[in-house]
C-alpha atoms as a PDB file:
ATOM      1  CA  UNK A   1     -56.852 -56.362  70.252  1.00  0.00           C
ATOM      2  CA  UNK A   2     -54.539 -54.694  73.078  1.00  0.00           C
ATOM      3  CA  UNK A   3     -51.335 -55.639  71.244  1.00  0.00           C
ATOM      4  CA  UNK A   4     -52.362 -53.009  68.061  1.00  0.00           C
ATOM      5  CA  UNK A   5     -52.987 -50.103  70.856  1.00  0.00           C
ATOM      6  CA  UNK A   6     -49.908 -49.513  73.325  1.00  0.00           C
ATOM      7  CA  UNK A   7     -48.934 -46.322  73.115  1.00  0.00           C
ATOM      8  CA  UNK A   8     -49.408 -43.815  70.631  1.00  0.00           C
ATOM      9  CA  UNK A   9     -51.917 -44.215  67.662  1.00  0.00           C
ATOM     10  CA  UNK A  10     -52.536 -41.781  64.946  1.00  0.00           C
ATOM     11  CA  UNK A  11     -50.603 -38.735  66.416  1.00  0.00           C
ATOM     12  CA  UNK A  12     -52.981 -39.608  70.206  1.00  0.00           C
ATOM     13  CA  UNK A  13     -52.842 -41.555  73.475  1.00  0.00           C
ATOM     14  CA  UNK A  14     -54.337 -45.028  73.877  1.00  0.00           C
ATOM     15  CA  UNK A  15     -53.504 -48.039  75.938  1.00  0.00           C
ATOM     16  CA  UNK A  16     -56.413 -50.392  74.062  1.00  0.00           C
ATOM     17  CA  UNK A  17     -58.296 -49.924  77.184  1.00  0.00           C
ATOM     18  CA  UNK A  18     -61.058 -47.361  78.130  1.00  0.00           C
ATOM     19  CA  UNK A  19     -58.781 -44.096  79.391  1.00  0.00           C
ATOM     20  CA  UNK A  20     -59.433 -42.683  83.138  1.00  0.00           C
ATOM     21  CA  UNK A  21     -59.355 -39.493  83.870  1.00  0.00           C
ATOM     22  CA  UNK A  22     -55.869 -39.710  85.725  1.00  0.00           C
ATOM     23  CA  UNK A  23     -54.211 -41.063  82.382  1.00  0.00           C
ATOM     24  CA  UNK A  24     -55.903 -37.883  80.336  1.00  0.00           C
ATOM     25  CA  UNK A  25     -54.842 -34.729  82.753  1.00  0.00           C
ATOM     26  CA  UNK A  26     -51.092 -36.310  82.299  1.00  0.00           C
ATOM     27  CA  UNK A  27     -51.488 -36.554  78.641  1.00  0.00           C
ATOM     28  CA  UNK A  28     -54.205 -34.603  77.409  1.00  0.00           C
ATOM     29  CA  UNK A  29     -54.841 -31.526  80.108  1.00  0.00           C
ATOM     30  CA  UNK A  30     -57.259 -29.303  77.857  1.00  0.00           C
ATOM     31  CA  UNK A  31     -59.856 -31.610  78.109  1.00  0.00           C
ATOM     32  CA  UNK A  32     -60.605 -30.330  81.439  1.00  0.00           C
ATOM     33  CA  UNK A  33     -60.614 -26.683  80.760  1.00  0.00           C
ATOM     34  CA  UNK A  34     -63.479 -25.054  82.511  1.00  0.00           C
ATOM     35  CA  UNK A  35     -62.953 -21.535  81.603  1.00  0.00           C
ATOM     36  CA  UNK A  36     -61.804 -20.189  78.550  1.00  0.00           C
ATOM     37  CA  UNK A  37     -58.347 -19.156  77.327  1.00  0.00           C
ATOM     38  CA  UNK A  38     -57.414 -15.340  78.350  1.00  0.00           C
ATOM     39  CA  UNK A  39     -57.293 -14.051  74.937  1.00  0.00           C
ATOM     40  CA  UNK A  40     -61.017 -15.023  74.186  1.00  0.00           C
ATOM     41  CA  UNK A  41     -64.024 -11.944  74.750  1.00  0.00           C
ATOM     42  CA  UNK A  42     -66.256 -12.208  76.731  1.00  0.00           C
ATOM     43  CA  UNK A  43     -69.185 -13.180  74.663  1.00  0.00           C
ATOM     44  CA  UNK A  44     -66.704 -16.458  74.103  1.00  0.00           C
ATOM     45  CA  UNK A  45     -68.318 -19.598  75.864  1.00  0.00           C
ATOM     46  CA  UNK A  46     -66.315 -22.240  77.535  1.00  0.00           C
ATOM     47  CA  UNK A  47     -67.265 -26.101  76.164  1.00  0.00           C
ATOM     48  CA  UNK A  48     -65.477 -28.017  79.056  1.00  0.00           C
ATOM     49  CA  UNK A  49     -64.922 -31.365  77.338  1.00  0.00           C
ATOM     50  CA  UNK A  50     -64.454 -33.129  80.693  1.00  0.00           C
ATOM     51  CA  UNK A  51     -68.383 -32.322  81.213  1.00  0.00           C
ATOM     52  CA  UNK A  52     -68.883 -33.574  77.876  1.00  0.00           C
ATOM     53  CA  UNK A  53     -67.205 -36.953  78.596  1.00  0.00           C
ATOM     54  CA  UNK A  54     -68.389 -37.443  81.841  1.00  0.00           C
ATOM     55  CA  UNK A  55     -72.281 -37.191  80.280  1.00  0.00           C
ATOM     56  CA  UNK A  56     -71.138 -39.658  77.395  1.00  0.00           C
ATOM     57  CA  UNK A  57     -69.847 -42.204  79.829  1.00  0.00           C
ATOM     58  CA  UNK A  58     -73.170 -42.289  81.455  1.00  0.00           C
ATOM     59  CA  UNK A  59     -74.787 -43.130  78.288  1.00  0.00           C
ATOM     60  CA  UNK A  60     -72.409 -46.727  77.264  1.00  0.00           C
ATOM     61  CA  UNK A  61     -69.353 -45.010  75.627  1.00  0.00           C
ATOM     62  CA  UNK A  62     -66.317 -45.162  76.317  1.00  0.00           C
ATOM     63  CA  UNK A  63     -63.162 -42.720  75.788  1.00  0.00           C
ATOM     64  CA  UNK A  64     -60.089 -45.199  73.681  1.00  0.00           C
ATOM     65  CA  UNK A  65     -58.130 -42.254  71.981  1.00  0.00           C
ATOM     66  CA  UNK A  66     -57.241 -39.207  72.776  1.00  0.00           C
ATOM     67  CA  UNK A  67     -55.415 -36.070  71.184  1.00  0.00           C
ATOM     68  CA  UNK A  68     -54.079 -32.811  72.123  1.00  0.00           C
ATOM     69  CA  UNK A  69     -52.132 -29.892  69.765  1.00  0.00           C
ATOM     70  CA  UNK A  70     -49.332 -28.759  70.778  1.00  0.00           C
ATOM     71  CA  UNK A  71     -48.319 -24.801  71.496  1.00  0.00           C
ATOM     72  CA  UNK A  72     -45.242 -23.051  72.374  1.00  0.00           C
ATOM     73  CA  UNK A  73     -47.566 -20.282  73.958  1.00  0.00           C
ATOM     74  CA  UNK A  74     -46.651 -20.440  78.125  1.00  0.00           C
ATOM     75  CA  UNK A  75     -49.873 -21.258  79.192  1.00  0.00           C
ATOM     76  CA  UNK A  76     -52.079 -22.227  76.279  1.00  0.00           C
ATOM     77  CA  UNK A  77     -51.590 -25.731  76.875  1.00  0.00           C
ATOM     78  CA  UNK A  78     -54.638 -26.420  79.225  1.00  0.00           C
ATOM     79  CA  UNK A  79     -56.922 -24.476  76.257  1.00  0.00           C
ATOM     80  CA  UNK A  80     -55.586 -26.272  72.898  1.00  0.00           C
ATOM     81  CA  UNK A  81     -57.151 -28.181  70.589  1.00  0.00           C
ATOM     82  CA  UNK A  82     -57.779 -32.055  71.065  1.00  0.00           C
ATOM     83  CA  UNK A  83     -59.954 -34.832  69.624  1.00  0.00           C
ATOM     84  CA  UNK A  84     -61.545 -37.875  71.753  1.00  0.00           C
ATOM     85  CA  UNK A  85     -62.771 -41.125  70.362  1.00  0.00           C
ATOM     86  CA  UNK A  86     -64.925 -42.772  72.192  1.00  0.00           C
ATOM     87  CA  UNK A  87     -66.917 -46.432  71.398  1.00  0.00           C
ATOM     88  CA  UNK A  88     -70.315 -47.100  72.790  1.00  0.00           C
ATOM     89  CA  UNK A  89     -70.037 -50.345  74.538  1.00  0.00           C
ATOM     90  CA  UNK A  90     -73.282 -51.527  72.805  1.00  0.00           C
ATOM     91  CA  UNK A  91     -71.956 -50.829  69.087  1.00  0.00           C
ATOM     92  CA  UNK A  92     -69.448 -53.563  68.795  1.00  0.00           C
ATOM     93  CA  UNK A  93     -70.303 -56.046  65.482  1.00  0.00           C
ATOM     94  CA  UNK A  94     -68.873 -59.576  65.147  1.00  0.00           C
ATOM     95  CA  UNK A  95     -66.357 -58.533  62.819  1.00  0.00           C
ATOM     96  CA  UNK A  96     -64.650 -56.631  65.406  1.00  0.00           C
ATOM     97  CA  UNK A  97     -65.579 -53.272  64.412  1.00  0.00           C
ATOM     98  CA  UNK A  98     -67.167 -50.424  66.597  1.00  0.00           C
ATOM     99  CA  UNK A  99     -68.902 -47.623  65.750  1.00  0.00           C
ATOM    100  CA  UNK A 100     -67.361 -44.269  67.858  1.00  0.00           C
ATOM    101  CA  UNK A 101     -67.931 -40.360  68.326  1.00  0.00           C
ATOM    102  CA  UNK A 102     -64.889 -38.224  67.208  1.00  0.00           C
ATOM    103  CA  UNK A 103     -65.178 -35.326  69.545  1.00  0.00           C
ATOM    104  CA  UNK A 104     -62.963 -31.981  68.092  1.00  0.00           C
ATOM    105  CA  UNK A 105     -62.789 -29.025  70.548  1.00  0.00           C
ATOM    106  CA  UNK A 106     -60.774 -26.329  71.787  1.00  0.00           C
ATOM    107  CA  UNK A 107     -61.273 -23.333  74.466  1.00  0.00           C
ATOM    108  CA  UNK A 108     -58.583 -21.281  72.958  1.00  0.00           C
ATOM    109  CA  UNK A 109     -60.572 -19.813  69.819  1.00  0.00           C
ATOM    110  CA  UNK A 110     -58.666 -22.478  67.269  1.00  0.00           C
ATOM    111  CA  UNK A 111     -61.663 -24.675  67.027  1.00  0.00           C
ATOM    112  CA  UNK A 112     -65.646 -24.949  67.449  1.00  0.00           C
ATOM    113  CA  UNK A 113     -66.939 -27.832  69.385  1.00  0.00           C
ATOM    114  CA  UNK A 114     -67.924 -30.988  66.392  1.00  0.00           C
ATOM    115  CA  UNK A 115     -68.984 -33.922  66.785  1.00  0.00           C
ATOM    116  CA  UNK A 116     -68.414 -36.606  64.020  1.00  0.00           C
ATOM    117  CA  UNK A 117     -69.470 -40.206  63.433  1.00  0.00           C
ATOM    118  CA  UNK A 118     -66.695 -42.429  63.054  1.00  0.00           C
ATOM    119  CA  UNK A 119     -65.562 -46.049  62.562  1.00  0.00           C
ATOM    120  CA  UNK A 120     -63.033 -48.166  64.081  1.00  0.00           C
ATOM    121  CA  UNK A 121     -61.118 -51.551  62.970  1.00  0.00           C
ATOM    122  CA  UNK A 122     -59.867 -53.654  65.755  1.00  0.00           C
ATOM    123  CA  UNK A 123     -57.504 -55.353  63.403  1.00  0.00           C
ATOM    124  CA  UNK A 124     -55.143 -52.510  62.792  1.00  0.00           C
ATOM    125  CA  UNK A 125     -56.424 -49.959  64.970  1.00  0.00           C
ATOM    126  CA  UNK A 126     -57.562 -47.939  62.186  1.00  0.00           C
ATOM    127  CA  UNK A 127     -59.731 -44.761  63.204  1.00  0.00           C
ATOM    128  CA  UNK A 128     -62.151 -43.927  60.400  1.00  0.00           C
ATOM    129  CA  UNK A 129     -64.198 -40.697  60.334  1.00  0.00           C
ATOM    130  CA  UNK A 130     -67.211 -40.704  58.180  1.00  0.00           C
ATOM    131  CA  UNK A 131     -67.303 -38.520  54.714  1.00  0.00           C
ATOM    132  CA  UNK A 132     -69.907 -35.919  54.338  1.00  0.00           C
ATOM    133  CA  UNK A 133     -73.140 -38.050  53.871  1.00  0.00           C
ATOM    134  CA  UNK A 134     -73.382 -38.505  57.583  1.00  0.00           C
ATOM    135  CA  UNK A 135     -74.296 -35.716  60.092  1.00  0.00           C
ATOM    136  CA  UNK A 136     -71.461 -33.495  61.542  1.00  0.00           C
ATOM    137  CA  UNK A 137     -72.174 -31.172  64.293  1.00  0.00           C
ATOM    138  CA  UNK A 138     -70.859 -27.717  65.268  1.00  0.00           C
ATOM    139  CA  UNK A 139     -71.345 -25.807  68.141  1.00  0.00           C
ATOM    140  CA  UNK A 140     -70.295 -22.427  68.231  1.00  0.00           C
ATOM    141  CA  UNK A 141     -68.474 -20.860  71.844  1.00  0.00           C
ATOM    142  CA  UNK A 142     -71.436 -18.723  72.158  1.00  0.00           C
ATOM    143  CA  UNK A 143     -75.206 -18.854  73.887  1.00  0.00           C
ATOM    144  CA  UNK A 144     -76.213 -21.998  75.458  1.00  0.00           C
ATOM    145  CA  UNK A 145     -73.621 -24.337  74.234  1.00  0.00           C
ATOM    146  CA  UNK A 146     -73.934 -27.273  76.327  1.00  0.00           C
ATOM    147  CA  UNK A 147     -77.618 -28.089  76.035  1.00  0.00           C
ATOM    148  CA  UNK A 148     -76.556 -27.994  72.013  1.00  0.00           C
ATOM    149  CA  UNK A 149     -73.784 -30.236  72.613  1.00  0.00           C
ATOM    150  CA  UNK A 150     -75.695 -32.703  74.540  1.00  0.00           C
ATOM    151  CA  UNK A 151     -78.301 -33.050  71.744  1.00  0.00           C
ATOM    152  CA  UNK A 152     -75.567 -32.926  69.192  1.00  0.00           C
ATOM    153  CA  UNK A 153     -74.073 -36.004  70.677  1.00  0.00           C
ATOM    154  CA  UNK A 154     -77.824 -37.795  70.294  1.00  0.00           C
ATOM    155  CA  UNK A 155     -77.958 -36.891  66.936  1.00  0.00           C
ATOM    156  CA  UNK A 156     -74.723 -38.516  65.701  1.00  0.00           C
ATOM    157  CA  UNK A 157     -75.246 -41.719  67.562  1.00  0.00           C
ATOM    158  CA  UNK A 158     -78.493 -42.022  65.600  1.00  0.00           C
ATOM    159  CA  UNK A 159     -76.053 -42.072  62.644  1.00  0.00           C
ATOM    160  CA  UNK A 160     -74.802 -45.751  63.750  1.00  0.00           C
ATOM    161  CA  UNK A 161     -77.007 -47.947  62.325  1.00  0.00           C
ATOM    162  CA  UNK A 162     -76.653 -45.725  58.577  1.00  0.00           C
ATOM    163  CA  UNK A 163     -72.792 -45.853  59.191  1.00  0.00           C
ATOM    164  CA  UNK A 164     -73.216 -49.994  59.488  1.00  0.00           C
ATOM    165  CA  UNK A 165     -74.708 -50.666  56.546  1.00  0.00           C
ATOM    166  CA  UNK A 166     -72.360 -48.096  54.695  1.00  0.00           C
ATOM    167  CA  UNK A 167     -69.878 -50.675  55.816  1.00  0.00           C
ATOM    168  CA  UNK A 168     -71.782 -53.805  54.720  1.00  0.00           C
ATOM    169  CA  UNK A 169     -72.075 -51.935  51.155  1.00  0.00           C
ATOM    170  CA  UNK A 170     -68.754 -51.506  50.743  1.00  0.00           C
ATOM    171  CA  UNK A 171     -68.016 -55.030  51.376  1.00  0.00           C
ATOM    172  CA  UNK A 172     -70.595 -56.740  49.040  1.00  0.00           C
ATOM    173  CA  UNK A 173     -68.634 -54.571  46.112  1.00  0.00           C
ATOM    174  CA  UNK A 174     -65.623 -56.206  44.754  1.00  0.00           C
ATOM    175  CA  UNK A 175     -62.910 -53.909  42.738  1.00  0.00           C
ATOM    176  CA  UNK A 176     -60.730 -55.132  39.623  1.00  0.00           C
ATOM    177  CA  UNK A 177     -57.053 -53.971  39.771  1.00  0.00           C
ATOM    178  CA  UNK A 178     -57.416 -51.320  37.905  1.00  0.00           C
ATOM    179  CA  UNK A 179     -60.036 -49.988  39.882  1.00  0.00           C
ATOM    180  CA  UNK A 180     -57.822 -50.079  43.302  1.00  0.00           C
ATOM    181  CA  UNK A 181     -55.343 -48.002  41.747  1.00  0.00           C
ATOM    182  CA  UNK A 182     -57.875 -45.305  41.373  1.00  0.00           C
ATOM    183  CA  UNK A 183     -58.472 -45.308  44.288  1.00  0.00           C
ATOM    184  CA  UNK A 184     -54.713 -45.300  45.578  1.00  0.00           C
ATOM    185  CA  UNK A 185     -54.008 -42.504  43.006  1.00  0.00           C
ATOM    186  CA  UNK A 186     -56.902 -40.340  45.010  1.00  0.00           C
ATOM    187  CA  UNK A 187     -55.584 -41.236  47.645  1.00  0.00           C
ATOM    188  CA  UNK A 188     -52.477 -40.324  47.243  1.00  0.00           C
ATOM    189  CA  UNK A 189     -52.784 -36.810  45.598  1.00  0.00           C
ATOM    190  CA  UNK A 190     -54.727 -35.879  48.960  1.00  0.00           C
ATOM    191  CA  UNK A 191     -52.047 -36.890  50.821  1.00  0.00           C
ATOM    192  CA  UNK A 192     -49.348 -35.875  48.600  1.00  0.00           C
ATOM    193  CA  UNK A 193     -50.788 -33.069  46.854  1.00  0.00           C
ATOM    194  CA  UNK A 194     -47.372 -31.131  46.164  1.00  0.00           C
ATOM    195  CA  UNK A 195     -46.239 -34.099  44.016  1.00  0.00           C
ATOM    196  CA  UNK A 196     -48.703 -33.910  42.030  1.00  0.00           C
ATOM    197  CA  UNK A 197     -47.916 -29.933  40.658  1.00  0.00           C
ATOM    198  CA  UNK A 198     -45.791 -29.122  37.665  1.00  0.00           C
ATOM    199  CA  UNK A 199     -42.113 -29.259  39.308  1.00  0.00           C
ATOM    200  CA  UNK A 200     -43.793 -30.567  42.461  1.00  0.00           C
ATOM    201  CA  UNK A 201     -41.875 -31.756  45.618  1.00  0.00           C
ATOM    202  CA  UNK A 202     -41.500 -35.463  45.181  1.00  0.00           C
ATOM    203  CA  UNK A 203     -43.272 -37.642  46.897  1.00  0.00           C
ATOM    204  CA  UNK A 204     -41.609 -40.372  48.849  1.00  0.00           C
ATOM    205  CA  UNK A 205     -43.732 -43.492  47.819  1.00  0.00           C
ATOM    206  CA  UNK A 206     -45.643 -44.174  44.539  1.00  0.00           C
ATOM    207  CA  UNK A 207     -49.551 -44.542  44.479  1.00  0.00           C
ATOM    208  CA  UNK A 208     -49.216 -48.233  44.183  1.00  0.00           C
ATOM    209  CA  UNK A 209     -47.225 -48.465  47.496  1.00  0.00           C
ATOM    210  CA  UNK A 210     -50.640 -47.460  49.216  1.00  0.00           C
ATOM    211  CA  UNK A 211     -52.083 -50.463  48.139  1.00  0.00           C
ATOM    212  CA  UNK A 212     -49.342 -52.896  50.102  1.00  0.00           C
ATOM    213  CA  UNK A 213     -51.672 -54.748  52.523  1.00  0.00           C
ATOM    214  CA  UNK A 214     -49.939 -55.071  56.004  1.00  0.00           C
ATOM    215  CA  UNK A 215     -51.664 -58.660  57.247  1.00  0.00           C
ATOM    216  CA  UNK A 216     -52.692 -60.978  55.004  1.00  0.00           C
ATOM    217  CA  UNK A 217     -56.498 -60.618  55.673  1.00  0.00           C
ATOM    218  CA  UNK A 218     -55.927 -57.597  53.898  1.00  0.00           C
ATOM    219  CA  UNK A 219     -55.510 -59.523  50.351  1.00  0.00           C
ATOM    220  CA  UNK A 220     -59.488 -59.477  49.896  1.00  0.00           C
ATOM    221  CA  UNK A 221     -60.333 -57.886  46.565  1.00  0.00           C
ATOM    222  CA  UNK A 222     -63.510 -56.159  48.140  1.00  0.00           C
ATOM    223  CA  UNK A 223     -63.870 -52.442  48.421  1.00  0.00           C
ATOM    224  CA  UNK A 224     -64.268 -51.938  52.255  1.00  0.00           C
ATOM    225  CA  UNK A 225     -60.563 -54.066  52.231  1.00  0.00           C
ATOM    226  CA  UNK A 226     -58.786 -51.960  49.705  1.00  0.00           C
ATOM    227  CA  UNK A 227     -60.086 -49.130  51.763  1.00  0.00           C
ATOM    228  CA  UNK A 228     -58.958 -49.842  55.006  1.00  0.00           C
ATOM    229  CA  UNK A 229     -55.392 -50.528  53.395  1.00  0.00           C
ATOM    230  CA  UNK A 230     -55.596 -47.340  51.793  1.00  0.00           C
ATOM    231  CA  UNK A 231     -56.643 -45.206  54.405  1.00  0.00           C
ATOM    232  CA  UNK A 232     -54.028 -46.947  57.107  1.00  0.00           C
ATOM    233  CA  UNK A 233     -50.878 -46.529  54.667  1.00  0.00           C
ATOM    234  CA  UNK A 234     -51.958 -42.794  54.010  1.00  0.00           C
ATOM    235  CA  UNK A 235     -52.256 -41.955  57.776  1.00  0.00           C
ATOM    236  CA  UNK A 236     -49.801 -44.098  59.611  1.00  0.00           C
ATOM    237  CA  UNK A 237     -47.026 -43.523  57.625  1.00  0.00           C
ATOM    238  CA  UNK A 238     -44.012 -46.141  57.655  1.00  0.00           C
ATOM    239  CA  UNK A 239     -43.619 -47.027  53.885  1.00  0.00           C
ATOM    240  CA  UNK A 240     -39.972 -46.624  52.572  1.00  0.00           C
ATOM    241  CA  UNK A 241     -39.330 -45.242  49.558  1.00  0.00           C
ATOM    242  CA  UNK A 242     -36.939 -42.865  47.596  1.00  0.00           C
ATOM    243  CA  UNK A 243     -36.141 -39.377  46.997  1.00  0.00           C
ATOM    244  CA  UNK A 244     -34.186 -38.526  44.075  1.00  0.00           C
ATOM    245  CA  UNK A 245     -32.124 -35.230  45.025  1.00  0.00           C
ATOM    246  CA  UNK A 246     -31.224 -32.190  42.639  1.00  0.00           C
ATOM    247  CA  UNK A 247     -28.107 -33.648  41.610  1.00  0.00           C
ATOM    248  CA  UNK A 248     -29.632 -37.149  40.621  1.00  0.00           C
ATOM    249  CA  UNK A 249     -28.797 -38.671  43.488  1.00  0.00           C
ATOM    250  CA  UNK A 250     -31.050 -40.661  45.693  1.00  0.00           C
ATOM    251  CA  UNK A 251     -31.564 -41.035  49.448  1.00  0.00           C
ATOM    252  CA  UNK A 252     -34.078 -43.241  51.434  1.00  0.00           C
ATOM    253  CA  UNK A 253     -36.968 -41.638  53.091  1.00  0.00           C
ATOM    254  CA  UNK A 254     -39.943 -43.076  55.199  1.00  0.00           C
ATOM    255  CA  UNK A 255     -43.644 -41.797  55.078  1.00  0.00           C
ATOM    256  CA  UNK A 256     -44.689 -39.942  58.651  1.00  0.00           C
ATOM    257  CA  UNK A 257     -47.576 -40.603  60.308  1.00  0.00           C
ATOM    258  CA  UNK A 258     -50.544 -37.662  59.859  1.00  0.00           C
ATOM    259  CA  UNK A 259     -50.249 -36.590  63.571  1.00  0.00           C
ATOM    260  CA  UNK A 260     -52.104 -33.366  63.006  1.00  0.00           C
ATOM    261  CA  UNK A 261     -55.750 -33.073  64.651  1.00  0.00           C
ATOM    262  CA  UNK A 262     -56.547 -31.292  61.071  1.00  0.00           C
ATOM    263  CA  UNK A 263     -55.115 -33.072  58.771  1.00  0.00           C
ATOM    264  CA  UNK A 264     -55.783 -36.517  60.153  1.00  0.00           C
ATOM    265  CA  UNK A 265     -59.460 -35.674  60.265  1.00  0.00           C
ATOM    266  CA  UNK A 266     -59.641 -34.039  56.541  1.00  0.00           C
ATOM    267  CA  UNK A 267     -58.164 -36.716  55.293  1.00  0.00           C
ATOM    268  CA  UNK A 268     -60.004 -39.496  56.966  1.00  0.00           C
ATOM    269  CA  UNK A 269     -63.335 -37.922  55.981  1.00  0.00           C
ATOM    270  CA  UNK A 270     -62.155 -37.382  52.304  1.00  0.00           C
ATOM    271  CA  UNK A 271     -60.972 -40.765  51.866  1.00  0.00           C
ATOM    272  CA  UNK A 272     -64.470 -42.147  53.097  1.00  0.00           C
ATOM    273  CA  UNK A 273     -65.342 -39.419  50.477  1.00  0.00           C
ATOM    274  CA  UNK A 274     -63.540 -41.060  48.108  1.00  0.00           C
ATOM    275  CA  UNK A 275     -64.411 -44.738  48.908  1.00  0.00           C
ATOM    276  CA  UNK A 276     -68.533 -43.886  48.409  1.00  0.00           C
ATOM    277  CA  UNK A 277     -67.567 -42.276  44.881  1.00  0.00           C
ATOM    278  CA  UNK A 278     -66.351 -45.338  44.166  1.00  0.00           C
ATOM    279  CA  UNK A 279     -69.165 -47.523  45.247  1.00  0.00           C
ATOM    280  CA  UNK A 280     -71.676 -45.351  43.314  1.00  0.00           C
ATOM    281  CA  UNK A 281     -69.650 -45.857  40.223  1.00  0.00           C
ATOM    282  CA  UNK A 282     -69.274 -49.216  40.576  1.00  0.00           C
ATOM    283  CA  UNK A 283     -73.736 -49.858  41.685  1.00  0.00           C
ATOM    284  CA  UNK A 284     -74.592 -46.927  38.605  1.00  0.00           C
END
């Protein structure tokens, strides 16, 4: 498993082993914001997400990824936005998938504090969020915003057995070709949407290049597999294609990762979106 993690994954910091606190005020310093950012009011109230983690720790999980937005702002750097993933140590299946907590939060005004049940593949190091069928919560900056957060966090983990059998769905469905390039071609105009308006910037792969599995496990002809190969190609970049330039020339050109906090969770989320469409079409 360690070998997929070194380093950097999806625009964050993991080593593929549970992150200490040292690691995180190198990398990641916002999390441990107490107070808020000077240009917030004072009716704005500070979420410190070190409190957060500390309380999550207690209760089995574990923090494996973690994220921080950049600023040019002197002194905004300790208030950005970041995102945590953490993995309750309990919530590990035999297929080497875990079910996690995607933490979002910010003490700069950019964000509220949300909470959002997601999935993770071992295999490929794949973070999944969840679409829209499974609880998300918010927490304003305002009032008594810890003892929300605390039973925010409760509420999402009871979304782990639901999120399971979403998973176990998905794989009992198996998709004809036809059917995983619809679901490529979705993909694909969320993560190219510019190439896919009249006179549109071009995009640098094809639809069809999202479906290029990466390990040969990934050949299966089952929906949670055509997924996962989706959803990895569209965020972690790395396919080479070409760009055809004004003058009919054409240059080479590699996808990027999706390193942005918002980005890389809208897209996750519509993708899983995307994926239970697909399973209702295919069980209607």
């Amino acid at each position: 498993m360690h070998r997929y993690m070194r380093g950097m994954s999806n625009g964050g910091f993991a080593t593929g082993k549970a992150l200490t606190d040292e690691e995180l005020r190198a990398r990641v310093p916002s999390i441990f914001a107490t107070e808020a950012h000077e240009s917030r009011s004072e009716r704005f109230a500070p979420i410190p997400t070190i409190d957060v983690l500390t309380g999550l720790r207690k209760e089995g999980f574990d923090l494996f990824l973690a994220q921080q937005a950049r600023t040019r702002i002197e002194g905004k750097a300790e208030f950005t936005k970041h995102m945590l993933r953490l993995r309750h140590r309990s919530l590990t299946n035999s297929d080497g998938e875990a079910f996690e907590i995607v933490l979002v939060n910010a003490n700069d005004g950019t964000s509220s504090y949300q909470m959002i049940p997601g999935f993770f593949r071992f295999v490929c190091a794949n973070g999944l969020m969840v679409g829209d069928t499974f609880g998300e919560v918010k927490v304003r900056h305002s009032g008594n915003a810890i003892g929300e957060v605390i039973e925010g966090a409760y509420r999402v983990l009871e979304d782990a057995p639901e999120v399971a059998d979403q998973v176990q769905r998905f794989r009992a469905i198996t998709l004809q070709d036809e059917e995983r390039k619809i679901l490529a071609e979705a993909a694909h105009e969320l993560r190219f949407p510019d190439a896919h308006k009249e006179d549109g910037k071009q995009a640098p792969v094809a639809a069809d290049a999202l479906l290029s599995p990466r390990r040969r496990d990934d050949r299966a002809t089952d929906l949670w597999t055509a997924f996962n190969v989706v959803q990895e190609n569209t965020i972690k970049g790395g396919l080479r294609g070409r760009i055809r330039n004004a003058n009919g020339t054409t240059r080479r050109q590699t996808t990027r990762e999706v390193a942005g906090i918002d980005q890389n969770k809208a897209l996750n989320r519509a993708l899983w979106t995307l994926t239970e469409r697909m399973a209702e079409l295919k069980e209607g």
